[in-house]
PDB file of N, CA and C in Angstrom:
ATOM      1  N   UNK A   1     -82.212  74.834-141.689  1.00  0.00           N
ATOM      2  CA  UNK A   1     -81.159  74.375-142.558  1.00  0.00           C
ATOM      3  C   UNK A   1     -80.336  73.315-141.823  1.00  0.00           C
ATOM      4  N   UNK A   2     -80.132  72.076-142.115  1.00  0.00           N
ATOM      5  CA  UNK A   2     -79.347  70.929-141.766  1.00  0.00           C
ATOM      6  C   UNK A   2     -77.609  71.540-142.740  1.00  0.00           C
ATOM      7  N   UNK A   3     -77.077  71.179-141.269  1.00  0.00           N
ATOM      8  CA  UNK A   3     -75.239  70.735-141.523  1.00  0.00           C
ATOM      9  C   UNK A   3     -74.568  70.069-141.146  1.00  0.00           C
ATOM     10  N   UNK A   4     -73.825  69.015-142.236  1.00  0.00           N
ATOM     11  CA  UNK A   4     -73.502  67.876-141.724  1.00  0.00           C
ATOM     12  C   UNK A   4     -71.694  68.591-141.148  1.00  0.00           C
ATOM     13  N   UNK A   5     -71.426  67.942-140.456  1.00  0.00           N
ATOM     14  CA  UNK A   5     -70.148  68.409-139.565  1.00  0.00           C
ATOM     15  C   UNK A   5     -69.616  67.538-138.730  1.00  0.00           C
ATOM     16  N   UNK A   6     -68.559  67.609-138.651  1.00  0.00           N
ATOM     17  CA  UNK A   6     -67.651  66.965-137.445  1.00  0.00           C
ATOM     18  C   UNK A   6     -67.874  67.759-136.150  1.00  0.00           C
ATOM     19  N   UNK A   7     -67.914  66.953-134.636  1.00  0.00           N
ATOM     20  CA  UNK A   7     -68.127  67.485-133.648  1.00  0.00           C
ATOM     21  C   UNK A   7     -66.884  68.724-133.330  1.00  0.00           C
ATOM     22  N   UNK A   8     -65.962  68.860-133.536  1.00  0.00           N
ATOM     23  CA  UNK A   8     -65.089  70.174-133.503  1.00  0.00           C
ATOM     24  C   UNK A   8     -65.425  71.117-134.467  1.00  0.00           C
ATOM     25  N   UNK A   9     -65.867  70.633-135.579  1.00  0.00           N
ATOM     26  CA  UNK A   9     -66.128  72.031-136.567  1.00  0.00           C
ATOM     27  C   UNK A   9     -67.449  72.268-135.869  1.00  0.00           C
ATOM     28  N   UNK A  10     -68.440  71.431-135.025  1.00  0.00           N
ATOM     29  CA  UNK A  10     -69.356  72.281-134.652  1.00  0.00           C
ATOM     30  C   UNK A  10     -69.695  73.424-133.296  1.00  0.00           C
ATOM     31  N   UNK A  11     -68.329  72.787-132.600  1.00  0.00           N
ATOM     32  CA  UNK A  11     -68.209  73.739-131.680  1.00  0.00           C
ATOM     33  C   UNK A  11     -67.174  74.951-131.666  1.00  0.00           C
ATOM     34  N   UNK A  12     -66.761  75.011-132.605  1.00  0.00           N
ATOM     35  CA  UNK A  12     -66.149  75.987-133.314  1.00  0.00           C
ATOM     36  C   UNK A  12     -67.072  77.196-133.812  1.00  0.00           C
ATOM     37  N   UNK A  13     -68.157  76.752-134.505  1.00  0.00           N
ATOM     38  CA  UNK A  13     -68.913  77.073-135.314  1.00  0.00           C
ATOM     39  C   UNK A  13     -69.764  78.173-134.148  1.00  0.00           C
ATOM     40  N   UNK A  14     -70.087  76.817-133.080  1.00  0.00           N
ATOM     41  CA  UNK A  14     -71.349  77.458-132.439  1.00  0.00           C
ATOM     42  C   UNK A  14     -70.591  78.251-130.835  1.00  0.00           C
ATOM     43  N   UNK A  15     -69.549  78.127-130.672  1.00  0.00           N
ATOM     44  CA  UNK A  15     -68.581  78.935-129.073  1.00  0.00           C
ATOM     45  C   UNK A  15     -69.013  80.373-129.143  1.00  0.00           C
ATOM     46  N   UNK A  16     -68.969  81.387-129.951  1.00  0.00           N
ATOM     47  CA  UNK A  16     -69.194  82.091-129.808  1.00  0.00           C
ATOM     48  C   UNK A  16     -70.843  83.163-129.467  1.00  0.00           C
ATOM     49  N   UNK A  17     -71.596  81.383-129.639  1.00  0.00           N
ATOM     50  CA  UNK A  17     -73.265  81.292-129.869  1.00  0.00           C
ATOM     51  C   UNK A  17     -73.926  80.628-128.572  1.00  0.00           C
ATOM     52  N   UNK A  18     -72.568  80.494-127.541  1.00  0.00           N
ATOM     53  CA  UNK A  18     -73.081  79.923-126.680  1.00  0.00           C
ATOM     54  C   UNK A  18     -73.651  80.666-125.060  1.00  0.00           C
ATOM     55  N   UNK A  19     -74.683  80.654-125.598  1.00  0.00           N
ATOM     56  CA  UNK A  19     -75.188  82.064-124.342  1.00  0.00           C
ATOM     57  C   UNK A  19     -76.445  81.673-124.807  1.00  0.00           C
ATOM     58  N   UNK A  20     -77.647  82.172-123.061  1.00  0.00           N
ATOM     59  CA  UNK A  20     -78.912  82.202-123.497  1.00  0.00           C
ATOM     60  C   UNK A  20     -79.661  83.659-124.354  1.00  0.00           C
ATOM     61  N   UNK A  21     -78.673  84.071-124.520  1.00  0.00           N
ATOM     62  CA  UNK A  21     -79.003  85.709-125.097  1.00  0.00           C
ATOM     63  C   UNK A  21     -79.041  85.476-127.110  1.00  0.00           C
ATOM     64  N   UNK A  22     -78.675  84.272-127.270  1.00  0.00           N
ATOM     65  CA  UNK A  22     -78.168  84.078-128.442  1.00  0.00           C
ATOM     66  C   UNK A  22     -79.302  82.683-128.968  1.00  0.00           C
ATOM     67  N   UNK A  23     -79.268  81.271-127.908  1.00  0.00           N
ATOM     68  CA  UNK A  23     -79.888  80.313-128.285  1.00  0.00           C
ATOM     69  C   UNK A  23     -80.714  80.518-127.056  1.00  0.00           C
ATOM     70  N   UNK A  24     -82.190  79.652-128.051  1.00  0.00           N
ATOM     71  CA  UNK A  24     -83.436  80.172-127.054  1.00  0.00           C
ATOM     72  C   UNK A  24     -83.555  78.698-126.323  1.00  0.00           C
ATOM     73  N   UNK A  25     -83.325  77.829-127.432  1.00  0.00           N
ATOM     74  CA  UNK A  25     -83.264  76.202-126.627  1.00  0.00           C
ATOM     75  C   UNK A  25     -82.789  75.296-127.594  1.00  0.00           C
ATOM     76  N   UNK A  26     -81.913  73.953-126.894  1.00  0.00           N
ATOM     77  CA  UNK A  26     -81.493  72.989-127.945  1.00  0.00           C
ATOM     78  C   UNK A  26     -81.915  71.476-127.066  1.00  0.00           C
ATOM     79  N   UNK A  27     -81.713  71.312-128.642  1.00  0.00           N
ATOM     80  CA  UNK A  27     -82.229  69.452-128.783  1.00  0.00           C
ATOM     81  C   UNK A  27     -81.950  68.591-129.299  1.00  0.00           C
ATOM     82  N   UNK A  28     -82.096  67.200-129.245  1.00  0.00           N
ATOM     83  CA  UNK A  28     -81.571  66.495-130.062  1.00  0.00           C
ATOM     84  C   UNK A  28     -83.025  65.710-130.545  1.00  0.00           C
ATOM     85  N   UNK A  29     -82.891  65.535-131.700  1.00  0.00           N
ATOM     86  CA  UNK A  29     -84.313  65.262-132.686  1.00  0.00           C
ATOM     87  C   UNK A  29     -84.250  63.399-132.833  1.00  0.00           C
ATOM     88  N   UNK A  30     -85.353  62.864-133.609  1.00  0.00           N
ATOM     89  CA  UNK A  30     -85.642  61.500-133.202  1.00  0.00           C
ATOM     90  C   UNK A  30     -84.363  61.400-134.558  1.00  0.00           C
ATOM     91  N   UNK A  31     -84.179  62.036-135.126  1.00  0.00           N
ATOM     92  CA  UNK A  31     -82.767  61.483-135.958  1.00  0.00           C
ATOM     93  C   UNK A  31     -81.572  61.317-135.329  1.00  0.00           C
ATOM     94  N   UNK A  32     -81.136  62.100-134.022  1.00  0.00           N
ATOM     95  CA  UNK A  32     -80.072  62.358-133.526  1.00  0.00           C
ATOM     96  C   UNK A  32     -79.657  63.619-133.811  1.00  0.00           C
ATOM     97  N   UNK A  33     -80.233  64.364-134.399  1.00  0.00           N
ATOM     98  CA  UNK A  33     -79.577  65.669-134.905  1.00  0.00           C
ATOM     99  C   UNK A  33     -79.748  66.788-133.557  1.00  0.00           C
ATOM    100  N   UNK A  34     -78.538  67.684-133.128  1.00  0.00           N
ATOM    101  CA  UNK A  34     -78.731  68.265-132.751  1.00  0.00           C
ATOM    102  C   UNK A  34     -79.380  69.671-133.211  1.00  0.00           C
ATOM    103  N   UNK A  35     -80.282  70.182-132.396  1.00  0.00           N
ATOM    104  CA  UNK A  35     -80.856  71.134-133.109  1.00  0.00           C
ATOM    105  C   UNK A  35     -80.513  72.588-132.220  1.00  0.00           C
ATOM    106  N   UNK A  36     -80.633  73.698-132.631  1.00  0.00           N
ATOM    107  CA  UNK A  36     -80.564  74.970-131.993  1.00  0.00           C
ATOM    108  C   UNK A  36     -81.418  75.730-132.500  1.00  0.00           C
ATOM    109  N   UNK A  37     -82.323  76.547-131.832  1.00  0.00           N
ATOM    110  CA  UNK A  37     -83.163  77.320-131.868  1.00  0.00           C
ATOM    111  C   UNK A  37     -82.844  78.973-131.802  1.00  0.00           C
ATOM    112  N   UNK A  38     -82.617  79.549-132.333  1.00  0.00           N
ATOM    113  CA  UNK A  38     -81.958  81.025-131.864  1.00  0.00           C
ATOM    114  C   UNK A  38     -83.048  81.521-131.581  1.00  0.00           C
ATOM    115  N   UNK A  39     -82.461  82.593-131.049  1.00  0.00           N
ATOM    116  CA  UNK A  39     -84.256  83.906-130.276  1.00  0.00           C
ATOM    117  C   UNK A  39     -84.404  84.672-131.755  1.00  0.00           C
ATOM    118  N   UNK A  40     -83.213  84.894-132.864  1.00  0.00           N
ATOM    119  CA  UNK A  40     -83.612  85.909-133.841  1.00  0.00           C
ATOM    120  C   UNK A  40     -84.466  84.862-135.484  1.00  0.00           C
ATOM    121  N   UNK A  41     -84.948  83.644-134.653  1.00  0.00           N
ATOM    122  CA  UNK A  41     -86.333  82.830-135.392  1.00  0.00           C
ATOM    123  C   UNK A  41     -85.898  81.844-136.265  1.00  0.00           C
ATOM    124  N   UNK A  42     -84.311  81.892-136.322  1.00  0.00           N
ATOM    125  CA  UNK A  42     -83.519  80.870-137.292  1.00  0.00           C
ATOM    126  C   UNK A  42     -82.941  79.604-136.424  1.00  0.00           C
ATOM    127  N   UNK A  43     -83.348  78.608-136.910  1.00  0.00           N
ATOM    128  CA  UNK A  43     -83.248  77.157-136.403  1.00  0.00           C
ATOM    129  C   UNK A  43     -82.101  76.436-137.007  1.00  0.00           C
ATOM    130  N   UNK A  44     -81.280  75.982-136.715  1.00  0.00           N
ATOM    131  CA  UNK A  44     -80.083  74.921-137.034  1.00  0.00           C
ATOM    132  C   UNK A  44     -80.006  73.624-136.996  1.00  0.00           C
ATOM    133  N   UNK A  45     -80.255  72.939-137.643  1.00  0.00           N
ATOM    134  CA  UNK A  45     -80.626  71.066-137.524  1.00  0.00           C
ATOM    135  C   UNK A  45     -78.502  70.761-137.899  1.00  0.00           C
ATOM    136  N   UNK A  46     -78.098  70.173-136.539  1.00  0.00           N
ATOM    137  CA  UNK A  46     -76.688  69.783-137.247  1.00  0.00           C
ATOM    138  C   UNK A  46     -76.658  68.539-137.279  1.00  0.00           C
ATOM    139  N   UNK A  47     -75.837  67.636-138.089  1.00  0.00           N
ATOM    140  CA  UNK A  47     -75.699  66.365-138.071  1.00  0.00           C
ATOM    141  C   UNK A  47     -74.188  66.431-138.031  1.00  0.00           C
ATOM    142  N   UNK A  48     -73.897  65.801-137.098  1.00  0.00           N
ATOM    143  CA  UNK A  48     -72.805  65.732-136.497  1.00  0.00           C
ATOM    144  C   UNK A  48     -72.228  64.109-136.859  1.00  0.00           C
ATOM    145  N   UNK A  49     -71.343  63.803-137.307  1.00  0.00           N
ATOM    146  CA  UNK A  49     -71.208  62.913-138.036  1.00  0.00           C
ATOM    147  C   UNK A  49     -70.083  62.198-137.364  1.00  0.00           C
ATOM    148  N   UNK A  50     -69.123  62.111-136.489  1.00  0.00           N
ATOM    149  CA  UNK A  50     -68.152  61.303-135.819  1.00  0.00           C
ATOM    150  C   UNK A  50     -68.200  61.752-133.925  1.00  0.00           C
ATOM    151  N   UNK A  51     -69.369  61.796-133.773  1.00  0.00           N
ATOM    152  CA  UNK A  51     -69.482  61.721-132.080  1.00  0.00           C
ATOM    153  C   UNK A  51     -70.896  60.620-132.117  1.00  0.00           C
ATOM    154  N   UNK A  52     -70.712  60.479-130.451  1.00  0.00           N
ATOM    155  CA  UNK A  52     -71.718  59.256-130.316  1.00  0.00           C
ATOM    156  C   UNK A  52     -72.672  59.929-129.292  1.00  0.00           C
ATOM    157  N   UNK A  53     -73.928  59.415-128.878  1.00  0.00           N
ATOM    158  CA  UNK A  53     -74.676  59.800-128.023  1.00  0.00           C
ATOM    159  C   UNK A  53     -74.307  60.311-126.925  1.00  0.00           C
ATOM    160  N   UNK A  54     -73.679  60.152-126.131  1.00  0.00           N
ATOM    161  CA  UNK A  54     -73.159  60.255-124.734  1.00  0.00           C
ATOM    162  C   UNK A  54     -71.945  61.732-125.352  1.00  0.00           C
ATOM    163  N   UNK A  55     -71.392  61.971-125.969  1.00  0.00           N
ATOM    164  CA  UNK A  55     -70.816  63.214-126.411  1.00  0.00           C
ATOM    165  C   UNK A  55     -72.162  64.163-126.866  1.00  0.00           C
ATOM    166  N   UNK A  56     -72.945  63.608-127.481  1.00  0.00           N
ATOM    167  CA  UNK A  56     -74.454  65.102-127.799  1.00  0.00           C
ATOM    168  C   UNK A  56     -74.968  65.357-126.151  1.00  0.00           C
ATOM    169  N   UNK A  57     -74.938  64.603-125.399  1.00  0.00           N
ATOM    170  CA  UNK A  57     -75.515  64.896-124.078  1.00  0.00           C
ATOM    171  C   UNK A  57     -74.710  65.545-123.460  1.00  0.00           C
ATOM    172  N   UNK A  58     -73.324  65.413-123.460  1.00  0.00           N
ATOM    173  CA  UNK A  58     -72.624  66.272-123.034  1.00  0.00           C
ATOM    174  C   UNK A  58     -72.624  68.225-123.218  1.00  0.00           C
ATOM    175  N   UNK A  59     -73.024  67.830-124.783  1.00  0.00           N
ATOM    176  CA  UNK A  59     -73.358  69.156-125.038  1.00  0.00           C
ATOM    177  C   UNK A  59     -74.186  69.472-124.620  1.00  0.00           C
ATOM    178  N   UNK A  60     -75.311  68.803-124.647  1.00  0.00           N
ATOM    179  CA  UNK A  60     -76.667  70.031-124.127  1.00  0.00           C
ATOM    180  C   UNK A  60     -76.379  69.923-122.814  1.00  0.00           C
ATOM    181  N   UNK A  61     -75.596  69.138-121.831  1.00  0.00           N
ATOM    182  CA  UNK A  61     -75.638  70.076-121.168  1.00  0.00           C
ATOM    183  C   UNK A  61     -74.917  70.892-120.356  1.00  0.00           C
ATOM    184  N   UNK A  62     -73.959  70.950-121.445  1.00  0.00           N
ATOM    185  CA  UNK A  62     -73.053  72.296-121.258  1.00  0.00           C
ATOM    186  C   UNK A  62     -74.287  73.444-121.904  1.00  0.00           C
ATOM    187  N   UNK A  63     -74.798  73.266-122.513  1.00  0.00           N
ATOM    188  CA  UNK A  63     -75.767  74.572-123.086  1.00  0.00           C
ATOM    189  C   UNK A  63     -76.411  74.921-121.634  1.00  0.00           C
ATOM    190  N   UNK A  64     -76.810  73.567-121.084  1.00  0.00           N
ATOM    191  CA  UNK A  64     -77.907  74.249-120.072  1.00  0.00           C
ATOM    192  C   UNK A  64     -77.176  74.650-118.807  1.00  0.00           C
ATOM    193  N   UNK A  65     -75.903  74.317-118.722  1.00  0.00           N
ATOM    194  CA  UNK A  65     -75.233  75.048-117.961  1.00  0.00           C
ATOM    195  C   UNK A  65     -75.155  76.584-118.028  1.00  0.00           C
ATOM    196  N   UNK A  66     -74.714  77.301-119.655  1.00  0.00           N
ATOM    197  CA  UNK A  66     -75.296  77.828-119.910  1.00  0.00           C
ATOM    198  C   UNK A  66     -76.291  78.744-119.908  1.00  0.00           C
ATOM    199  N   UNK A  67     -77.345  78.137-119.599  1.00  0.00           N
ATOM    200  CA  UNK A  67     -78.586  79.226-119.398  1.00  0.00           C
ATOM    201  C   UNK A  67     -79.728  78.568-120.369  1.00  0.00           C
ATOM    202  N   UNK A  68     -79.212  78.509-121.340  1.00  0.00           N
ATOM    203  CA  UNK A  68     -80.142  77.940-122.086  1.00  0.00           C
ATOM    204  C   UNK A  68     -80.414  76.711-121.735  1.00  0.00           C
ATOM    205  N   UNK A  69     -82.069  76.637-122.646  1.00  0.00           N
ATOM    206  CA  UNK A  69     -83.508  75.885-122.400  1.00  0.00           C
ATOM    207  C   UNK A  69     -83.182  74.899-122.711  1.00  0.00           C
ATOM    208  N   UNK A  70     -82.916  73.529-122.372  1.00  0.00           N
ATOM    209  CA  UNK A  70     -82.735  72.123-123.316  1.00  0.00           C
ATOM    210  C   UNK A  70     -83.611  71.150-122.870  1.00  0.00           C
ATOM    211  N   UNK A  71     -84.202  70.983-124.235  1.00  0.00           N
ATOM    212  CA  UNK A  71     -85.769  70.099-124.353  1.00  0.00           C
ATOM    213  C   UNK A  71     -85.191  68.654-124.561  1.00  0.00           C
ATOM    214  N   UNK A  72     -85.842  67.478-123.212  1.00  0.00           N
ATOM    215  CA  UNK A  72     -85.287  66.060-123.377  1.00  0.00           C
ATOM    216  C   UNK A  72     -86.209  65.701-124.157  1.00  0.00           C
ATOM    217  N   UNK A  73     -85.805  64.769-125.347  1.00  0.00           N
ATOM    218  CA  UNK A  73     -86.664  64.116-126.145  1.00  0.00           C
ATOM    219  C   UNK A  73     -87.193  62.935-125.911  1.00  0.00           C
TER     220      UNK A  73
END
């Protein structure tokens, strides 16, 4: 399921999701979309709509700080 969002509503959304116990691995797709993979088989395509490249990289890799898996595209 794709959600379009502002970069604060998405880390809002996803703070409490941020653990490798929760996401199995994230990415950013040839659209730009960040994606999240959970371990319980449900996938998240977000489109993040007022951040720029260099802010999505930031995120993943705070994810992979994290623990979690982050696949370079």
């Amino acid at each position: 399921m794709k959600k379009t969002c502002t970069l604060n509503e998405f880390l809002l959304a996803v703070k409490p999701w941020i653990s490798e116990e929760y996401i199995r691995k994230a990415y950013q797709d040839d659209k730009g979309n960040l994606v999240l993979d959970f371990r319980d088989g449900v996938k998240n395509v977000y489109q993040i709509d007022d951040c720029n490249a260099g802010q999505i990289k930031n995120i993943l890799r705070d994810f992979k700080k994290a623990g979690i898996e982050v696949i370079d595209q």
